[in-house]
Protein backbone atom coordinates (compact mmCIF):
# COMPACT_ATOMS: atom_id res chain seq x y z
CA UNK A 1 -31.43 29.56 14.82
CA UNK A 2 -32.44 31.98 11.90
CA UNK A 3 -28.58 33.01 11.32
CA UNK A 4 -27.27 29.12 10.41
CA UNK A 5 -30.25 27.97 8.69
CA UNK A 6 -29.48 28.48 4.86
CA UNK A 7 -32.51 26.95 3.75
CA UNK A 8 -35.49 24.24 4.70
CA UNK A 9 -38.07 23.03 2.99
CA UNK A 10 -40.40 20.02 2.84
CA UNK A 11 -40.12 18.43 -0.67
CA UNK A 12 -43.27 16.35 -2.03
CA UNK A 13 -43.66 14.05 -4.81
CA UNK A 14 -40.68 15.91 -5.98
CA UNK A 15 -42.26 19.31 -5.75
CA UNK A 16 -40.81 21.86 -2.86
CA UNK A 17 -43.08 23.09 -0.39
CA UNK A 18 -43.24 25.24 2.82
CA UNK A 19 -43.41 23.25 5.49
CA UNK A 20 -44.44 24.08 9.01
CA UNK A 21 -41.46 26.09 11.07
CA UNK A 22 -41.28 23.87 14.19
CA UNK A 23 -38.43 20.84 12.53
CA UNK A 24 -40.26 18.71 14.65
CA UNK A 25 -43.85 18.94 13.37
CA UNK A 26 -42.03 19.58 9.82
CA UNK A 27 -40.84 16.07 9.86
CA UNK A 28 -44.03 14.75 11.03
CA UNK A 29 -45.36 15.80 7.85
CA UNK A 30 -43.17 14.86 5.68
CA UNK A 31 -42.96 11.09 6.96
CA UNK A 32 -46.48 11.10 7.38
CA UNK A 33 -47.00 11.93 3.57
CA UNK A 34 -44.98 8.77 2.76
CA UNK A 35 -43.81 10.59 -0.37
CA UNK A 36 -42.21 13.37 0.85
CA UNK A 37 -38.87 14.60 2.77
CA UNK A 38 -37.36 17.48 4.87
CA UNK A 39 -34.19 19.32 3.94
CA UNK A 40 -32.48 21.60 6.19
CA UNK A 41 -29.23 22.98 4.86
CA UNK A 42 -27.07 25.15 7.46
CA UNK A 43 -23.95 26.91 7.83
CA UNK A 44 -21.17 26.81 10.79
CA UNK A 45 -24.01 25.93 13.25
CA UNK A 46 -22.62 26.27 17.55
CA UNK A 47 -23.32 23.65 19.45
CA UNK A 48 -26.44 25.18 21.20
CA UNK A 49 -27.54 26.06 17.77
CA UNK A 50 -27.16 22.76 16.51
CA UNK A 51 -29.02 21.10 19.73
CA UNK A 52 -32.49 21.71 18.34
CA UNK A 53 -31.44 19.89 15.08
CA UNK A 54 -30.31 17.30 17.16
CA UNK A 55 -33.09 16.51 19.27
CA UNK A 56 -35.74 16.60 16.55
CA UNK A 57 -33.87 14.73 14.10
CA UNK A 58 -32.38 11.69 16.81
CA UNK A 59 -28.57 12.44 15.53
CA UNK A 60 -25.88 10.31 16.78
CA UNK A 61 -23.87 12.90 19.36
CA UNK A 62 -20.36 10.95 17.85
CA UNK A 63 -21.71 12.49 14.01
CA UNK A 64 -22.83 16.10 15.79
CA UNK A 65 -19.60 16.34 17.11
CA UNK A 66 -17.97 15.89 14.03
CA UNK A 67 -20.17 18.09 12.21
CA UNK A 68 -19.68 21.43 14.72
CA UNK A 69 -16.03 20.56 14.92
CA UNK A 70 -15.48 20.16 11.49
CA UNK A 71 -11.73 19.77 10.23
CA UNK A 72 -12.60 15.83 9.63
CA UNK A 73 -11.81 13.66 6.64
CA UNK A 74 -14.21 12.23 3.97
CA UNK A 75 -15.71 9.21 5.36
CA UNK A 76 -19.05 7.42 5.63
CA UNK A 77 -20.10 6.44 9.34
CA UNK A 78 -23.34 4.37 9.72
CA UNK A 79 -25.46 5.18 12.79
CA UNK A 80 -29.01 3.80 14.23
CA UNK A 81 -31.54 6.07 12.26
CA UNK A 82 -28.98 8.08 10.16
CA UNK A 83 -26.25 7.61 7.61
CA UNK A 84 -23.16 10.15 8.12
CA UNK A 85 -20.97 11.09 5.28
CA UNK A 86 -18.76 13.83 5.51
CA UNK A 87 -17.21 15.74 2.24
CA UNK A 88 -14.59 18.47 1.08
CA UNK A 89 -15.41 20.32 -1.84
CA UNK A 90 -12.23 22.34 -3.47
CA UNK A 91 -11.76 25.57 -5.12
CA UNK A 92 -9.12 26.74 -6.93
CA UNK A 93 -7.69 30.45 -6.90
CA UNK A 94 -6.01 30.78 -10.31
CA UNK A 95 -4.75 34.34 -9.57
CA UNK A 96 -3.42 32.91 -6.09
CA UNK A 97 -2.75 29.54 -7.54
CA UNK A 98 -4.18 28.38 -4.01
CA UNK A 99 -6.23 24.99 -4.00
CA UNK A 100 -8.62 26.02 -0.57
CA UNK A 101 -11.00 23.59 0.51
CA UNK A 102 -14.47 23.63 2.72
CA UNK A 103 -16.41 20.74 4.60
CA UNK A 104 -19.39 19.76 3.92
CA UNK A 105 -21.63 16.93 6.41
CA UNK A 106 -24.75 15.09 5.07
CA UNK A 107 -26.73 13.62 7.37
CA UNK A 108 -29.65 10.95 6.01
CA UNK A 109 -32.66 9.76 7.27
CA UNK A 110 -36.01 8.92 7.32
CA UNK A 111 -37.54 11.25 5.22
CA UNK A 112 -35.20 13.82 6.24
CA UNK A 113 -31.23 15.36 4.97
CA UNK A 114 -29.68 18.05 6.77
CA UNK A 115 -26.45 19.27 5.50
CA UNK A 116 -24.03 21.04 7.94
CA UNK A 117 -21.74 23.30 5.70
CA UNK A 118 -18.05 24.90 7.01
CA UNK A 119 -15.96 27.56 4.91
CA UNK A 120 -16.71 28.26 1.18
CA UNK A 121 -17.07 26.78 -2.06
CA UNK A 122 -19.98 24.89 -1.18
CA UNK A 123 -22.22 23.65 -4.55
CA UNK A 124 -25.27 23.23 -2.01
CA UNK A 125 -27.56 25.88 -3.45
CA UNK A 126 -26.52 25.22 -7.17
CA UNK A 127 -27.66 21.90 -6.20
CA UNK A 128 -30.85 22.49 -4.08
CA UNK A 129 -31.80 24.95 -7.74
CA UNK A 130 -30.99 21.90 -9.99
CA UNK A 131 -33.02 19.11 -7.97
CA UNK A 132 -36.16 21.85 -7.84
CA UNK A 133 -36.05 21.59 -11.59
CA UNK A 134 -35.92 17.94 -11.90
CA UNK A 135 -38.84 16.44 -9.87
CA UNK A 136 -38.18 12.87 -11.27
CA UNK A 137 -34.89 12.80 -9.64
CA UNK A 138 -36.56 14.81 -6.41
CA UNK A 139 -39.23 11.63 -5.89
CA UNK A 140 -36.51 9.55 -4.90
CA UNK A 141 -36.03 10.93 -1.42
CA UNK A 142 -33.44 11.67 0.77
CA UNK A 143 -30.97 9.80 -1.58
CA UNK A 144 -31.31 11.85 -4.53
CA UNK A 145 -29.96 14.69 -2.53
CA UNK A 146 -27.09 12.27 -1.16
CA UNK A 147 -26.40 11.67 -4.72
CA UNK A 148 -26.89 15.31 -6.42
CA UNK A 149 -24.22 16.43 -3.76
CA UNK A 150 -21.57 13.65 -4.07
CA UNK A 151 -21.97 14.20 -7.93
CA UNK A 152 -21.25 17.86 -7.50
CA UNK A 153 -18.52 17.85 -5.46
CA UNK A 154 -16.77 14.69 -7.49
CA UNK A 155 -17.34 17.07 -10.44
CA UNK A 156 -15.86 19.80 -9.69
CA UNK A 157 -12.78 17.77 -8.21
CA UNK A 158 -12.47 16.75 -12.23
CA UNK A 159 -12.54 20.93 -12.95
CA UNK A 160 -10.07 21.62 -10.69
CA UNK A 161 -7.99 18.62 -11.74
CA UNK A 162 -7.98 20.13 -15.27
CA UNK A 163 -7.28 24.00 -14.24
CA UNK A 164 -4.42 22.42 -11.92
CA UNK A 165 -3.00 20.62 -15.45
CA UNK A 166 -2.91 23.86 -17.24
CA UNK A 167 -1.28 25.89 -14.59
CA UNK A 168 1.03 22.47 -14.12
CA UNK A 169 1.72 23.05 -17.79
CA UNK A 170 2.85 27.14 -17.78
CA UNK A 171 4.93 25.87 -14.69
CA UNK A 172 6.52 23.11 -17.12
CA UNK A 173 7.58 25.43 -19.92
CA UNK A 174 9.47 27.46 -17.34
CA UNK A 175 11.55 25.01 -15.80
CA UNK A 176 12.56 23.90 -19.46
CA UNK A 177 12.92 27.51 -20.92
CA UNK A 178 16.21 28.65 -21.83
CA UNK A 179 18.91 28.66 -19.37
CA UNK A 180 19.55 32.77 -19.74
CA UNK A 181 15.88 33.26 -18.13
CA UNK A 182 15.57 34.11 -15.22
CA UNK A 183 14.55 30.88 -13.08
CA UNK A 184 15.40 31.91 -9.32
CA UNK A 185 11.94 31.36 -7.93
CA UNK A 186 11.15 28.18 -10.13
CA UNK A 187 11.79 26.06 -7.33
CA UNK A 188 9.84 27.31 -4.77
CA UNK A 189 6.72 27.90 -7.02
CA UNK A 190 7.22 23.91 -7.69
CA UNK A 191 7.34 23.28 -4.41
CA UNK A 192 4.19 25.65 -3.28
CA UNK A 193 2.06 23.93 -6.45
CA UNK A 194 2.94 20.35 -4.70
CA UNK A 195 1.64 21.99 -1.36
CA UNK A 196 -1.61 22.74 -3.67
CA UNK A 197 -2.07 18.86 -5.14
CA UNK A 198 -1.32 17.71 -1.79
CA UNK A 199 -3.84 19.68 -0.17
CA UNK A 200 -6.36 18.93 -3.24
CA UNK A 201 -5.14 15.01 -2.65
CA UNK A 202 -6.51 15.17 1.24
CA UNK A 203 -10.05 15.87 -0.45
CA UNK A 204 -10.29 13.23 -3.23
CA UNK A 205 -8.43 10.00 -1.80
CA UNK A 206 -10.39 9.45 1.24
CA UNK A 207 -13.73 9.45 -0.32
CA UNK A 208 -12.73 6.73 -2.75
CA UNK A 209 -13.84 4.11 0.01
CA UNK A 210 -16.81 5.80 1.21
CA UNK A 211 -17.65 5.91 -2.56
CA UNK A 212 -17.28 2.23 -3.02
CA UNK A 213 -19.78 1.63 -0.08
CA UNK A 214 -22.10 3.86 -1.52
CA UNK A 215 -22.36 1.95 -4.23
CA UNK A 216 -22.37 -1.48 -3.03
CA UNK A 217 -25.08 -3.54 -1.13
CA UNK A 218 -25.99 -2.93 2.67
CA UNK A 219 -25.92 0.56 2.90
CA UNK A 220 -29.18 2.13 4.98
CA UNK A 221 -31.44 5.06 3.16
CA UNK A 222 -29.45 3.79 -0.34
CA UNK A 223 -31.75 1.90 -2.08
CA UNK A 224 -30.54 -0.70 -5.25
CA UNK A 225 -32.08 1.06 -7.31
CA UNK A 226 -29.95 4.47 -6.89
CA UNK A 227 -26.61 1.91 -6.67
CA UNK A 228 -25.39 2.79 -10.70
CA UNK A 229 -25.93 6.18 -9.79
CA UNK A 230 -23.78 6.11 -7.08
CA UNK A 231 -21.19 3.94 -9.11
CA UNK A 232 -21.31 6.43 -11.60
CA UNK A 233 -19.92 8.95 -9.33
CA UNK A 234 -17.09 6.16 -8.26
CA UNK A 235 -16.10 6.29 -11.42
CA UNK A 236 -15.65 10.12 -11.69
CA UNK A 237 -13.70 9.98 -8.63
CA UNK A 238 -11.66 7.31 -9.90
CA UNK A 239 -10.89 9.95 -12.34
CA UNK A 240 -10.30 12.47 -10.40
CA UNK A 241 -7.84 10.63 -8.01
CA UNK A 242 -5.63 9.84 -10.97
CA UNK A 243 -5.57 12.71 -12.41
CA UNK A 244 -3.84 14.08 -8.97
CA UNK A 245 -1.43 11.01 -8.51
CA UNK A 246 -0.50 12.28 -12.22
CA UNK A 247 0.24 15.42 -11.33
CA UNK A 248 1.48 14.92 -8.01
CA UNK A 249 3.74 12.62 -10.33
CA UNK A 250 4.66 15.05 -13.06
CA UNK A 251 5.95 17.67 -10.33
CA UNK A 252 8.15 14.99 -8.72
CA UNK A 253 9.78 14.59 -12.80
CA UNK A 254 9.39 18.46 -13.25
CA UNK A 255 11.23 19.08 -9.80
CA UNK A 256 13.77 16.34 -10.51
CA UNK A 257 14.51 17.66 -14.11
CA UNK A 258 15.18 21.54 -12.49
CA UNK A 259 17.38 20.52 -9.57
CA UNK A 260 19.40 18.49 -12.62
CA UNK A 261 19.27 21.39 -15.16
CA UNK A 262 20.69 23.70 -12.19
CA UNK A 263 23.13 21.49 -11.28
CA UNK A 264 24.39 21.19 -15.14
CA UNK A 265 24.19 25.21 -15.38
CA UNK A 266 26.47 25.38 -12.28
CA UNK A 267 28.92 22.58 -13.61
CA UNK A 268 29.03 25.26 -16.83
CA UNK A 269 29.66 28.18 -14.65
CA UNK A 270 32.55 26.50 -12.66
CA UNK A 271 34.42 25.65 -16.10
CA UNK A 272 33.92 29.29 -17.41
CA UNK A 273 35.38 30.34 -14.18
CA UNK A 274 37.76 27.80 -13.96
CA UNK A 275 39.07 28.85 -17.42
CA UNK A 276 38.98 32.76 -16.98
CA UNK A 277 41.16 32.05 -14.07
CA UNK A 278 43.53 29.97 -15.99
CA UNK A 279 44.07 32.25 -18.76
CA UNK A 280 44.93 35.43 -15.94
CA UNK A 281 47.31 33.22 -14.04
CA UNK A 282 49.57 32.92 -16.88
CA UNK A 283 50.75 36.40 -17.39
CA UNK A 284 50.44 36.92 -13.71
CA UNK A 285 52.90 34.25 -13.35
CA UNK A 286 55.56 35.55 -15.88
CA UNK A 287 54.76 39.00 -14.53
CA UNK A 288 55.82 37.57 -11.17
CA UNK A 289 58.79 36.31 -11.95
CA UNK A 290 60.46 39.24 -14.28
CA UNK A 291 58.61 40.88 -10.75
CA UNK A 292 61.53 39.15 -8.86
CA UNK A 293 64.53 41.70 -9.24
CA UNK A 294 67.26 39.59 -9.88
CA UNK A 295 70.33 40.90 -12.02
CA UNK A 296 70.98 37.99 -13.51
CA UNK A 297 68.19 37.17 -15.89
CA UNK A 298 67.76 36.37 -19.69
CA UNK A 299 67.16 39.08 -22.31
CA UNK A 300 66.74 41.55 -18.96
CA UNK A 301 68.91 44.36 -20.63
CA UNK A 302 67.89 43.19 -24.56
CA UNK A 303 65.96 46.41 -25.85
CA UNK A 304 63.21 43.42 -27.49
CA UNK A 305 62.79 41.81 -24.39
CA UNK A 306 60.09 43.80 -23.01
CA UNK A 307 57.86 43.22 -26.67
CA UNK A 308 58.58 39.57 -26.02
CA UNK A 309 57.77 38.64 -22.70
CA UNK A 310 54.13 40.82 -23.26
CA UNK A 311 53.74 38.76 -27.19
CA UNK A 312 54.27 35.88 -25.24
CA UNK A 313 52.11 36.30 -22.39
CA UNK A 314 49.03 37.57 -25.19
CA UNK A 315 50.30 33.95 -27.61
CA UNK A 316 49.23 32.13 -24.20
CA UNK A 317 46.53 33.65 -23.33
CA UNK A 318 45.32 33.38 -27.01
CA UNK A 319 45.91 30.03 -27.51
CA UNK A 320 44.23 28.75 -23.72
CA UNK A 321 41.27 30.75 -25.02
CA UNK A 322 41.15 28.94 -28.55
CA UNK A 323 41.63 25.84 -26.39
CA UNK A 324 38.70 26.16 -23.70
CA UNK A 325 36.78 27.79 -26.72
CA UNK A 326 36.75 24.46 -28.31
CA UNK A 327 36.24 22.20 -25.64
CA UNK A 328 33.03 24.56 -24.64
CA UNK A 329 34.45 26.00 -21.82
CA UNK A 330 33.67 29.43 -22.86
């Protein structure tokens, strides 16, 4: 199992140590230290990979499933021996303007977490670094892990949130730019940057609930002492979630206000036609019917008539210019 196993180490009075290889004897130790824990983090593990972890740790097979399979939604199951919460950290490609998110399974114990990671973006070893350095918030076991990744994650959903809003704001200024720039692909960027909150949206709002257990009463392996802590991190989501309804919000208005301003710049583009075409089918109709032939006609042998007929036909044409000029038809 050397090729999924990111890290493991035993973790003692908030200090990390190297702990024996076998995961069995491993967390012997730890539980029989009474202050200590073991923390196996790995990546995209098979299912005969994962069967060792299994055994030694007493995993609920419903929970393995779900962490080999992957492709599941935030939640919080509660199992005999182990607490199961499954998370989806995001990243955001601001070259791509692509939101892509990973999965990420925590599974809680007895003196033991193992973390099952899928795809990328994972803060796991940015947090394993930052809970080596701060032993106080190491000593409280399993849970401070539980909490240093659920802060993480939550924390970077507010990052992304805020990249998303500046993007969301470039996007804005185009669709209300001046009508002669070109705005062809303005509605399909809109509509690939709601695919993007959507997709970020599938991450945030179904860990709101599993959030709210967290940090209420009755939970196993959370003890009330790490409840505010756990509220705390409620409360960033909290922010987080409406921070996406916003923009999820704003690019409804934005999408609305384009669709509008297109339909008003066609409207103004049938009248210019409309008028252009008025103006030619005046001479064309005089011209048609001095066009006719007939013998009998008014002025048809005057040496002036010719001059006249074209004067008139320009005084017409003039004059339905001056007039569609004024009503802003040109």
């Amino acid at each position: 199992m050397p090729c999924v196993i990111v890290d493991c180490a035993i973790y003692r009075d908030g200090r990390r140590t190297e702990g024996p290889a076998d995961f069995s004897d491993a967390l012997d130790e730890a539980r029989a230290a009474g202050d200590s824990f073991l923390w196996v983090g790995l990546h995209e593990p098979t299912e005969e990979e994962f069967d060792l972890i299994t055994s030694e740790f007493n995993l609920h097979p419903l929970a393995v499933e779900d962490a080999l399979k992957a492709h599941q939604r935030p939640k919080l199951e509660i199992y005999n021996g182990s607490l199961f919460l499954v998370l989806k950290p995001v990243t955001y490609d601001d070259d791509a303007d692509t939101v892509t998110t990973g999965e990420l399974m925590l599974f809680v114990g007895d003196s033991f977490v193992v973390t099952v990671r899928h795809g990328e973006g994972s803060p796991l070893a940015q947090v394993r670094q930052r809970l080596e350095q701060e032993r106080e918030v190491l000593r409280h076991g399993p849970t401070s892990v539980l909490y240093a990744v659920c802060d993480a994650v939550v924390d970077h959903y507010i990052e992304v949130a805020g990249e998303l809003q500046m993007d969301l704001e470039e996007l804005e200024a185009e669709v209300f730019a001046p009508l002669g720039e070109d705005t062809r692909n303005t509605a399909s960027r809109i509509y690939s940057f709601k695919r993007q909150v959507l997709e970020f949206r599938r991450a945030t709002a179904p860990l709101a609930e599993p959030m709210t257990r967290l940090a209420g009463a009755g939970v196993p392996f959370v003890p009330e002492r790490s409840q505010p802590f756990f509220r705390d991190v409620n409360d960033h989501l909290t922010r987080a979630n409406e921070s996406v309804e916003g923009l999820d919000r704003l690019l409804s208005d934005i999408l609305s206000a384009h669709l509008a301003q297109m339909g008003v710049q066609q409207n103004d583009d049938m009248r210019k036609i409309s008028a252009w075409a008025a103006m030619a089918a005046v001479p064309t109709m005089i011209a048609g019917i001095y066009g006719m032939n007939f013998h009998h006609m008014w002025e048809l042998r005057q040496p002036w008539g010719y001059p006249v007929v074209v004067l008139v036909m320009a005084g017409l044409v003039f004059w339905l210019h001056r007039l569609f000029k004024r009503r802003g038809w040109l």
